[in-house]
PDB file of N, CA and C in Angstrom:
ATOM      1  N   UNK A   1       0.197  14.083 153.352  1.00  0.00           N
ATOM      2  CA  UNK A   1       1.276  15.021 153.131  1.00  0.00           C
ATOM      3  C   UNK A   1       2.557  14.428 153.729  1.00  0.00           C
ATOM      4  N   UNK A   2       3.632  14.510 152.688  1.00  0.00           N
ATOM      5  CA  UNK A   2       5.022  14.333 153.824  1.00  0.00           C
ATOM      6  C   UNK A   2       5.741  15.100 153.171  1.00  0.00           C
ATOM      7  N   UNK A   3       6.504  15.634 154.496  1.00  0.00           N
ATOM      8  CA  UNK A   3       7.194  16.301 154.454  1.00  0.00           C
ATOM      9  C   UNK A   3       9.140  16.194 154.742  1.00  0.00           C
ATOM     10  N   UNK A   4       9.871  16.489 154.301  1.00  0.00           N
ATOM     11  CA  UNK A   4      11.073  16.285 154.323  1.00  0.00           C
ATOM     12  C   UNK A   4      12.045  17.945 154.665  1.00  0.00           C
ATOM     13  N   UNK A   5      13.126  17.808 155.744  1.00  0.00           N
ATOM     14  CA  UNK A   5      13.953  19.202 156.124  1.00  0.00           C
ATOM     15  C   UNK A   5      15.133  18.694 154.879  1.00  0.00           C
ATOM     16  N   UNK A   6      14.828  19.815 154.314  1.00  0.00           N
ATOM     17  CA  UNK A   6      16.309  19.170 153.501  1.00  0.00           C
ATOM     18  C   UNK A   6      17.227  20.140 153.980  1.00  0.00           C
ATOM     19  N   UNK A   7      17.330  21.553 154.740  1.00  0.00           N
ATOM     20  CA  UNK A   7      18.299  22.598 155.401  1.00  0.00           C
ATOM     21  C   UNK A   7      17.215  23.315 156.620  1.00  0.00           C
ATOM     22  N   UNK A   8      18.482  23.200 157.731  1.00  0.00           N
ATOM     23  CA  UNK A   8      17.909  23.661 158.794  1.00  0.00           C
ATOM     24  C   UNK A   8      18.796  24.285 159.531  1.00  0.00           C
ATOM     25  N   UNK A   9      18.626  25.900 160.563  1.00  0.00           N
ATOM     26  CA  UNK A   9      19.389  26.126 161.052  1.00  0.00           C
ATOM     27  C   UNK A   9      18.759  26.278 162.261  1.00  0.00           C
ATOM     28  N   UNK A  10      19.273  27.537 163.422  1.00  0.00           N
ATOM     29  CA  UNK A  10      18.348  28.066 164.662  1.00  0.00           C
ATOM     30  C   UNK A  10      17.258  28.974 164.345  1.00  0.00           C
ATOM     31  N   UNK A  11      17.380  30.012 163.024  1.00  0.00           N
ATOM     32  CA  UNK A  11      16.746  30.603 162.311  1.00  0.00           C
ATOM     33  C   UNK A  11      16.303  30.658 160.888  1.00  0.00           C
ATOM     34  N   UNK A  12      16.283  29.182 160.763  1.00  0.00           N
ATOM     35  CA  UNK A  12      15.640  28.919 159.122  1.00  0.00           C
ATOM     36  C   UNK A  12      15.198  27.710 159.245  1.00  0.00           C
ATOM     37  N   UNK A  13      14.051  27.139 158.276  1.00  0.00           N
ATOM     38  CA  UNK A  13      13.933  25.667 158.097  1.00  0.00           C
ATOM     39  C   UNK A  13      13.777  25.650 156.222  1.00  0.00           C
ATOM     40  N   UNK A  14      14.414  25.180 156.023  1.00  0.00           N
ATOM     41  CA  UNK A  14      13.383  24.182 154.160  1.00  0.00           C
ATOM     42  C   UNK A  14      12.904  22.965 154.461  1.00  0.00           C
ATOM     43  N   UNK A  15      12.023  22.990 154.051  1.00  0.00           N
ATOM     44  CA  UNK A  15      11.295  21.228 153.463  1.00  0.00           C
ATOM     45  C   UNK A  15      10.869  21.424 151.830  1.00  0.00           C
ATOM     46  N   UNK A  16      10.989  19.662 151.378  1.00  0.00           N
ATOM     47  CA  UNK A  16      10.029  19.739 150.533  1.00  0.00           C
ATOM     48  C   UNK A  16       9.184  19.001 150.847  1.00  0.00           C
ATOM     49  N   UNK A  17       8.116  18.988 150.203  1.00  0.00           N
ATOM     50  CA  UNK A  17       7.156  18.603 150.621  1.00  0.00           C
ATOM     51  C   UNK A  17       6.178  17.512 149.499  1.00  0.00           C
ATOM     52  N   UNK A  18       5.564  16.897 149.722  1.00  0.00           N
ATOM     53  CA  UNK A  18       4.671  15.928 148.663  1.00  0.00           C
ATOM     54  C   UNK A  18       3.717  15.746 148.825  1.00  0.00           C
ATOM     55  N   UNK A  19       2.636  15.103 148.189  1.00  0.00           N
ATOM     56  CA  UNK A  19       1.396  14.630 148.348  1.00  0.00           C
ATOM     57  C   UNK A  19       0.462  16.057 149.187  1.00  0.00           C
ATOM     58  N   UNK A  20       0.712  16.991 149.241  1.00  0.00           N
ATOM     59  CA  UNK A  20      -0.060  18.096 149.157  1.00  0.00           C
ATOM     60  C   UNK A  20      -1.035  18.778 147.934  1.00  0.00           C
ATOM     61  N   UNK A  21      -1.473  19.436 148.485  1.00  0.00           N
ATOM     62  CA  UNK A  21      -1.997  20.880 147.581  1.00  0.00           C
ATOM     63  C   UNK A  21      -1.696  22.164 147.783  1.00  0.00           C
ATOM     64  N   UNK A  22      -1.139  23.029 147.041  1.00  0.00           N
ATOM     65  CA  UNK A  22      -0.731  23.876 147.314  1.00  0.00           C
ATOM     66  C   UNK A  22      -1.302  25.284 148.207  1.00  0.00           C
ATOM     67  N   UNK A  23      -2.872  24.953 147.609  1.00  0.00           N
ATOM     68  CA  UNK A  23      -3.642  25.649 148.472  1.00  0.00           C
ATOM     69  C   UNK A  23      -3.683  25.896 149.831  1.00  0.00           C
ATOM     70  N   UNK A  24      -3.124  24.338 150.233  1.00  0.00           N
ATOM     71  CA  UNK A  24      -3.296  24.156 151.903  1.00  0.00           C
ATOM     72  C   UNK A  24      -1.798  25.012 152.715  1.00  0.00           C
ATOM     73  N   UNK A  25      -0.921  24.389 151.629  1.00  0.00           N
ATOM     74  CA  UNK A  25       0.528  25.367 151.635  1.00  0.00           C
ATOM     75  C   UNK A  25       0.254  26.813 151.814  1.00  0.00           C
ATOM     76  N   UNK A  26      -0.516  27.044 150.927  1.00  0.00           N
ATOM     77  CA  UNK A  26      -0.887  29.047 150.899  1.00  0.00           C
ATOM     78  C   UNK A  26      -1.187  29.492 152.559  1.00  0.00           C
ATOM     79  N   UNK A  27      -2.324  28.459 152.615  1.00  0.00           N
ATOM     80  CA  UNK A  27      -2.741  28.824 154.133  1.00  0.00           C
ATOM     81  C   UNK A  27      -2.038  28.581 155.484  1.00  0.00           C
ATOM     82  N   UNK A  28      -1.141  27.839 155.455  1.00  0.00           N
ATOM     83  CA  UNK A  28      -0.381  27.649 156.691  1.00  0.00           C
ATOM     84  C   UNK A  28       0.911  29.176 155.692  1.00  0.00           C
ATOM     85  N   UNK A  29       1.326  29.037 154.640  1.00  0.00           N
ATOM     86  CA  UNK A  29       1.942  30.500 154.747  1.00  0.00           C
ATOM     87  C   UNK A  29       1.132  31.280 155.310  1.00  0.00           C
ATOM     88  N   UNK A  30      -0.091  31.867 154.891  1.00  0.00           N
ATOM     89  CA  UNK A  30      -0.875  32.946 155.494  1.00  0.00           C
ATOM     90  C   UNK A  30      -0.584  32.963 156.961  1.00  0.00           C
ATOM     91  N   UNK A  31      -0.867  31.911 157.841  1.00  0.00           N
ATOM     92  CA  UNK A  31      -0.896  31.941 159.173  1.00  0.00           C
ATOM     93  C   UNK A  31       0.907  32.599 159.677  1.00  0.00           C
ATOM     94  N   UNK A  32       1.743  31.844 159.117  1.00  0.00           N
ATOM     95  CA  UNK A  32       2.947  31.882 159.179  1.00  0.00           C
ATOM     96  C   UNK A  32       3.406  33.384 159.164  1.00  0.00           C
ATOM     97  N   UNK A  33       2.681  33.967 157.908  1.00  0.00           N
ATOM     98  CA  UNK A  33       3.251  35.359 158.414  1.00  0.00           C
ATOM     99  C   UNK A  33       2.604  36.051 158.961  1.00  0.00           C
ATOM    100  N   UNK A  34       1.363  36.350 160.108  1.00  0.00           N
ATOM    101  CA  UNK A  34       0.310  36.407 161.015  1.00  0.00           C
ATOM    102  C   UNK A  34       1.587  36.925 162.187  1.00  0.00           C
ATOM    103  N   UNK A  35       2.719  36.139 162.630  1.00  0.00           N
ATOM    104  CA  UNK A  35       3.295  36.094 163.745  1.00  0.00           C
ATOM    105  C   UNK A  35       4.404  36.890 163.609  1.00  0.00           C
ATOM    106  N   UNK A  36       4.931  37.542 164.424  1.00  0.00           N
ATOM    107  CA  UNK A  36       5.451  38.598 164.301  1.00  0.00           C
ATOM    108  C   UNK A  36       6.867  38.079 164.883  1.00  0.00           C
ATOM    109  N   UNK A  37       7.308  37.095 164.857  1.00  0.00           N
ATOM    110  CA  UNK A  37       8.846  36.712 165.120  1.00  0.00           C
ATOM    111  C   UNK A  37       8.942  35.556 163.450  1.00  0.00           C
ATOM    112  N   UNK A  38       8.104  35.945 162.262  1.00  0.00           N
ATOM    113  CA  UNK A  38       8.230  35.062 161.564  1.00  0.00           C
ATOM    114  C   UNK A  38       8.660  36.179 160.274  1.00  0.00           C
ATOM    115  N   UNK A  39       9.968  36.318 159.357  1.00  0.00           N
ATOM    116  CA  UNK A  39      10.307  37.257 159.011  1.00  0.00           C
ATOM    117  C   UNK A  39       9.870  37.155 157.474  1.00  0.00           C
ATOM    118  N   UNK A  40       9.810  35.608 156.930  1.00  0.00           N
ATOM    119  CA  UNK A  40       9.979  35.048 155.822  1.00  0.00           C
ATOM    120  C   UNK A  40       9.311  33.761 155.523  1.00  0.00           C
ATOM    121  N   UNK A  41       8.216  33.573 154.980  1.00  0.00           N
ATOM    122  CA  UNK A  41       7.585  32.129 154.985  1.00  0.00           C
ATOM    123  C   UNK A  41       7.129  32.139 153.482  1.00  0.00           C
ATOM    124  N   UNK A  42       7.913  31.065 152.749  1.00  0.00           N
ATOM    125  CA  UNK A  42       7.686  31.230 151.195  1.00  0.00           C
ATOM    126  C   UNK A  42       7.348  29.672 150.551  1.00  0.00           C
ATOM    127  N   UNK A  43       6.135  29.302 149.746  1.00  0.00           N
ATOM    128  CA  UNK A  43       6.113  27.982 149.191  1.00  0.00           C
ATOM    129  C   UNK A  43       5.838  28.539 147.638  1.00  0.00           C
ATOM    130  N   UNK A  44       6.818  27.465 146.987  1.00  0.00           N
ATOM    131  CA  UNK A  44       6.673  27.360 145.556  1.00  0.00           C
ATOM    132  C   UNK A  44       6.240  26.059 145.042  1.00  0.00           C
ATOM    133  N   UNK A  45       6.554  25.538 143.781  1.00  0.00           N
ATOM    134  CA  UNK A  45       6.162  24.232 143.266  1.00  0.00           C
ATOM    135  C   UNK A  45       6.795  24.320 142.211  1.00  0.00           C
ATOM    136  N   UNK A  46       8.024  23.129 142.614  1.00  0.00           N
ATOM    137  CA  UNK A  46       8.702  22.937 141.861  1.00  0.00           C
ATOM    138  C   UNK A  46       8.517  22.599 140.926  1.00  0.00           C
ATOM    139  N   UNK A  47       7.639  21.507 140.546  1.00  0.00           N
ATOM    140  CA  UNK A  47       7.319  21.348 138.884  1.00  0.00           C
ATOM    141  C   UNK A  47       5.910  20.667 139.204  1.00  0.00           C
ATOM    142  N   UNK A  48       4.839  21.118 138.424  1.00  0.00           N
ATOM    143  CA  UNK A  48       3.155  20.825 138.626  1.00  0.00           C
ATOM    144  C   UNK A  48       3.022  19.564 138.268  1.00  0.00           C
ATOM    145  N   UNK A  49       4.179  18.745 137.360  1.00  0.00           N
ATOM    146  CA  UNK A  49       3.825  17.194 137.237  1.00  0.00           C
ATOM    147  C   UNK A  49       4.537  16.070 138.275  1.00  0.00           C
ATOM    148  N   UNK A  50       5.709  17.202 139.089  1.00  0.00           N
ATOM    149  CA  UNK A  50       5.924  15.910 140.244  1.00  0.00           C
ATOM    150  C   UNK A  50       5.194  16.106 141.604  1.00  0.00           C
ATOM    151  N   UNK A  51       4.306  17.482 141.596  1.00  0.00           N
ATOM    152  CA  UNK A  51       3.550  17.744 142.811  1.00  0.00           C
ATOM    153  C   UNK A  51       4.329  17.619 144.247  1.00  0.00           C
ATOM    154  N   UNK A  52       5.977  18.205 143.769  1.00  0.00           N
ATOM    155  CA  UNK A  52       6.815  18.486 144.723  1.00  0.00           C
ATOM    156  C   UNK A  52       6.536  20.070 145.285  1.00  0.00           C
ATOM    157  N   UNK A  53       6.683  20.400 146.321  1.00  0.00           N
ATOM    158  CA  UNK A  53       6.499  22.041 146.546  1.00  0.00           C
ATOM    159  C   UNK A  53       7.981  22.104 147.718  1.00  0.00           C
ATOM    160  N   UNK A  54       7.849  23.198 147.882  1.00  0.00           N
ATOM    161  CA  UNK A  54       9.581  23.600 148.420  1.00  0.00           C
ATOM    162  C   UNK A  54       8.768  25.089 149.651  1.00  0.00           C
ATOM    163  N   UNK A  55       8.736  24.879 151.044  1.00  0.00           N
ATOM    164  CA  UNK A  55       8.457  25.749 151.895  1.00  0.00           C
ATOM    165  C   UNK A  55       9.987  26.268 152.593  1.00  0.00           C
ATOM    166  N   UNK A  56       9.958  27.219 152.542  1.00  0.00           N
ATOM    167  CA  UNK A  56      11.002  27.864 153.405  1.00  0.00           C
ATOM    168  C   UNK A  56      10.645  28.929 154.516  1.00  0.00           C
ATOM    169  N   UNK A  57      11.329  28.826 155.785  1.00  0.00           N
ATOM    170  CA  UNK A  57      10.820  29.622 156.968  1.00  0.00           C
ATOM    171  C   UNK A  57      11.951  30.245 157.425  1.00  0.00           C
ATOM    172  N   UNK A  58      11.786  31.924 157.476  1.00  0.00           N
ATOM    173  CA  UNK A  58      12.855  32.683 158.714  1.00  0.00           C
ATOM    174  C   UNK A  58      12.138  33.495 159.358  1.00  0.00           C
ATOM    175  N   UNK A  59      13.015  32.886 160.589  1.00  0.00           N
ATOM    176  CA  UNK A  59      12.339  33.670 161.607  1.00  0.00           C
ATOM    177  C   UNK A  59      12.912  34.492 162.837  1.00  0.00           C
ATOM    178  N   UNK A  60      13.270  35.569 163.225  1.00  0.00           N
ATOM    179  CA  UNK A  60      13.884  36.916 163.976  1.00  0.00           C
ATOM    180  C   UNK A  60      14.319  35.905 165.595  1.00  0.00           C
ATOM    181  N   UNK A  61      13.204  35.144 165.953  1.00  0.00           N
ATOM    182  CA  UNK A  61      13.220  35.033 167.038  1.00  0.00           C
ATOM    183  C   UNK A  61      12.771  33.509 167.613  1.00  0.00           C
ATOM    184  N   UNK A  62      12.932  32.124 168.090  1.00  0.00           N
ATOM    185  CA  UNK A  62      12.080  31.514 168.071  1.00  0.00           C
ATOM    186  C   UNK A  62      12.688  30.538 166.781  1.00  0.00           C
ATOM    187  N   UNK A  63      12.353  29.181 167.281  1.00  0.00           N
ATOM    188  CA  UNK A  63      12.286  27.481 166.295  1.00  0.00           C
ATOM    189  C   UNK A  63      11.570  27.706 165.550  1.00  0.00           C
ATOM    190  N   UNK A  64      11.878  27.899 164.014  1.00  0.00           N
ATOM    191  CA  UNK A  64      10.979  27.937 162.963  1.00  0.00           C
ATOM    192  C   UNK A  64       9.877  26.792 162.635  1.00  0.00           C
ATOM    193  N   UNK A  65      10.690  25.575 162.959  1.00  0.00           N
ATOM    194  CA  UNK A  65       9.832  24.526 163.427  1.00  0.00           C
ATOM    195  C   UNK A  65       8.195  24.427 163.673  1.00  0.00           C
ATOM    196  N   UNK A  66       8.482  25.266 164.986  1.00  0.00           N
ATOM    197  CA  UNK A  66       8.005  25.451 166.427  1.00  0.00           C
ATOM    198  C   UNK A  66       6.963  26.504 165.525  1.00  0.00           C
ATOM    199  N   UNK A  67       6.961  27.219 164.870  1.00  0.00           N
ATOM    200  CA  UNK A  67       6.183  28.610 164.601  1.00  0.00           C
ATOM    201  C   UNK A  67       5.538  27.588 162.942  1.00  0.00           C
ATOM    202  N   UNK A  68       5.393  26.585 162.119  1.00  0.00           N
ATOM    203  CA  UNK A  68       5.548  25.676 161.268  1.00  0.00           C
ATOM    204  C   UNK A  68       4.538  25.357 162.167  1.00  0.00           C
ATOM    205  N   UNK A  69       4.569  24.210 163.147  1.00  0.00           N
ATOM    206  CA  UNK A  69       3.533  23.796 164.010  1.00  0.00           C
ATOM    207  C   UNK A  69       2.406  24.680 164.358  1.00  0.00           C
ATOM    208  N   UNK A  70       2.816  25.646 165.090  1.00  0.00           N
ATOM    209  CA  UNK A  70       1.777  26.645 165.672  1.00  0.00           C
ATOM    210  C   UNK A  70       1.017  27.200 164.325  1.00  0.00           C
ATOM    211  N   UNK A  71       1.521  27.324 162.860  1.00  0.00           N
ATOM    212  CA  UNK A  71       0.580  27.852 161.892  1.00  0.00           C
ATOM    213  C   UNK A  71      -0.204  27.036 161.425  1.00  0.00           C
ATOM    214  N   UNK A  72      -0.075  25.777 161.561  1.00  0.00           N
ATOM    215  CA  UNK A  72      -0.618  24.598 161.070  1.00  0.00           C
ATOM    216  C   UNK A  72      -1.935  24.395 161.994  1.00  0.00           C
ATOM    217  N   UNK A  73      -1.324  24.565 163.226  1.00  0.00           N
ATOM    218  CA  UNK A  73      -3.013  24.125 164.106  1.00  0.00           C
ATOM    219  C   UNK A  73      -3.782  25.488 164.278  1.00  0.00           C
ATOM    220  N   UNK A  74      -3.417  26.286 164.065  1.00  0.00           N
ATOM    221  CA  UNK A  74      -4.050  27.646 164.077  1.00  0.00           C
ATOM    222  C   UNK A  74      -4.691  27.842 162.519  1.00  0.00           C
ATOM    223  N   UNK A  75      -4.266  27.147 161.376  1.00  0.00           N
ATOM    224  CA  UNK A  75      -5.102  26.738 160.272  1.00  0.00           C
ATOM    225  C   UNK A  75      -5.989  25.586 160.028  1.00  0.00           C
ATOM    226  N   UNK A  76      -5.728  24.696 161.057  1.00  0.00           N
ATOM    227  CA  UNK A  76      -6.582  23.453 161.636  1.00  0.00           C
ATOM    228  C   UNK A  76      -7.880  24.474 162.187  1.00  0.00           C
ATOM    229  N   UNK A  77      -7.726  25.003 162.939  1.00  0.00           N
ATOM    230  CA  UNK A  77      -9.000  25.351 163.627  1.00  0.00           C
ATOM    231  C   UNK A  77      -9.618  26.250 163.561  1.00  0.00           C
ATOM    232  N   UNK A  78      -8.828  27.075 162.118  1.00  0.00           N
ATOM    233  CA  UNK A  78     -10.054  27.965 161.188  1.00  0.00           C
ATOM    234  C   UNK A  78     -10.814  27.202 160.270  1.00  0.00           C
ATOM    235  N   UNK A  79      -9.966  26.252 159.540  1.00  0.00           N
ATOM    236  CA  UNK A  79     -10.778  25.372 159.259  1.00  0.00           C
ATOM    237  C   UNK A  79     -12.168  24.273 159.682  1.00  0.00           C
ATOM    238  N   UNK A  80     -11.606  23.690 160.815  1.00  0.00           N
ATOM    239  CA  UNK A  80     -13.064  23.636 161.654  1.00  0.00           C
ATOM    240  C   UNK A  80     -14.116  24.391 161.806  1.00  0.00           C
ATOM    241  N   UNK A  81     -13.664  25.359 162.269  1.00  0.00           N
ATOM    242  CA  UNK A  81     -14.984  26.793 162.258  1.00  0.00           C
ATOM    243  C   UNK A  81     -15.563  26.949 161.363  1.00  0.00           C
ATOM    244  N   UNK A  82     -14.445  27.110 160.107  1.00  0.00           N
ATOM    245  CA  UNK A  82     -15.293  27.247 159.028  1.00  0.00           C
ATOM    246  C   UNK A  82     -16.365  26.626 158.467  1.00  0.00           C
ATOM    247  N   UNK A  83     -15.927  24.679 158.462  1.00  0.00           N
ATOM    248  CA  UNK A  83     -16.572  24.143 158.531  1.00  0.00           C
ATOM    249  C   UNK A  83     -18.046  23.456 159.665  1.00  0.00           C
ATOM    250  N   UNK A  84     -17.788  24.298 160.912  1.00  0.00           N
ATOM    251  CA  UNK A  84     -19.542  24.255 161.230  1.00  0.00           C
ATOM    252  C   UNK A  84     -20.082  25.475 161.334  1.00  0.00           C
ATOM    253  N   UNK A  85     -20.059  26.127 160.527  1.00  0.00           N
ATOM    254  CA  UNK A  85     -20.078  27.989 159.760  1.00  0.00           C
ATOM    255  C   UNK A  85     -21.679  26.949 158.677  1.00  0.00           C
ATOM    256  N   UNK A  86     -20.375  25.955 158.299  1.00  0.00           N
ATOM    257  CA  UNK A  86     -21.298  25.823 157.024  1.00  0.00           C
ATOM    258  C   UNK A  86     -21.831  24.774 157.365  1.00  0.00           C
ATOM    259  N   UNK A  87     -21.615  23.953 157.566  1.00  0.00           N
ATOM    260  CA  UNK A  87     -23.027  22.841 158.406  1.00  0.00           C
ATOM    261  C   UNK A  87     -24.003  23.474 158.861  1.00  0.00           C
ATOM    262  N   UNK A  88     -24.219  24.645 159.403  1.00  0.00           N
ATOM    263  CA  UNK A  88     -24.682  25.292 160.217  1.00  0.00           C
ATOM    264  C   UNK A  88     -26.071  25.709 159.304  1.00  0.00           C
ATOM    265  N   UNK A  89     -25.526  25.856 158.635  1.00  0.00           N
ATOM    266  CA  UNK A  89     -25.994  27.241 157.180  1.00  0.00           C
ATOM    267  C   UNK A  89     -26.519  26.285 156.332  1.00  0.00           C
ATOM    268  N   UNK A  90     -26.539  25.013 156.171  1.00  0.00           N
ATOM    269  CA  UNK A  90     -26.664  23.992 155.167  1.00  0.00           C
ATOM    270  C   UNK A  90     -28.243  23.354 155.892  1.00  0.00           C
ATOM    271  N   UNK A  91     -28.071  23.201 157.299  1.00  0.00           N
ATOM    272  CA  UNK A  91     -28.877  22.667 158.212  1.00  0.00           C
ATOM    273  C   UNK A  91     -30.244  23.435 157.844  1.00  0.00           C
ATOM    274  N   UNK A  92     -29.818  24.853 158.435  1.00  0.00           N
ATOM    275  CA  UNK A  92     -31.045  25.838 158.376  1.00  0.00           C
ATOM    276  C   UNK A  92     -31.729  26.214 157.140  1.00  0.00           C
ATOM    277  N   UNK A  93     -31.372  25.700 156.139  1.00  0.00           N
ATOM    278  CA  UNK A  93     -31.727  25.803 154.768  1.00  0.00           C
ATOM    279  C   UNK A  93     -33.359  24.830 154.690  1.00  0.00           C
TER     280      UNK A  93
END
């Protein structure tokens, strides 16, 4: 994944973004709006054949950045779980 700020303030960030899936985008939104100083967390896709996507963050209180990071590893480590959820379950089979 890379990512690029193309506008940033004390209370906003954009990136676009590349070499993603949007899915994974959905889920760090999900987390993103979880937090309660996060007012606005939106990803689209700009066009499905350049597999560009466009995230935007506002937030009341707090480095949007900073709250960007924190949704990301807090979707890191549902993901883990999830995944020895199912190792788990695969094993005992």
């Amino acid at each position: 994944m890379d990512a690029k700020i193309t506008d940033s303030s004390s209370k906003e960030i954009s990136l676009t973004i590349t070499k993603s899936d949007i899915g994974t985008l959905y889920i760090v939104q999900h987390e993103l709006l979880k937090e309660p100083g996060v007012e606005f967390a939106g990803v689209i896709m700009k066009h499905p054949l350049t597999k560009e996507y466009w995230m935007r963050v506002n937030t009341s209180k707090g480095n949007p950045l900073k709250e960007i990071e924190k949704a990301t590893k807090s979707a890191i480590e549902y993901a883990n779980e999830l995944k020895k959820l199912v190792n788990s379950k695969i094993k005992g089979v």
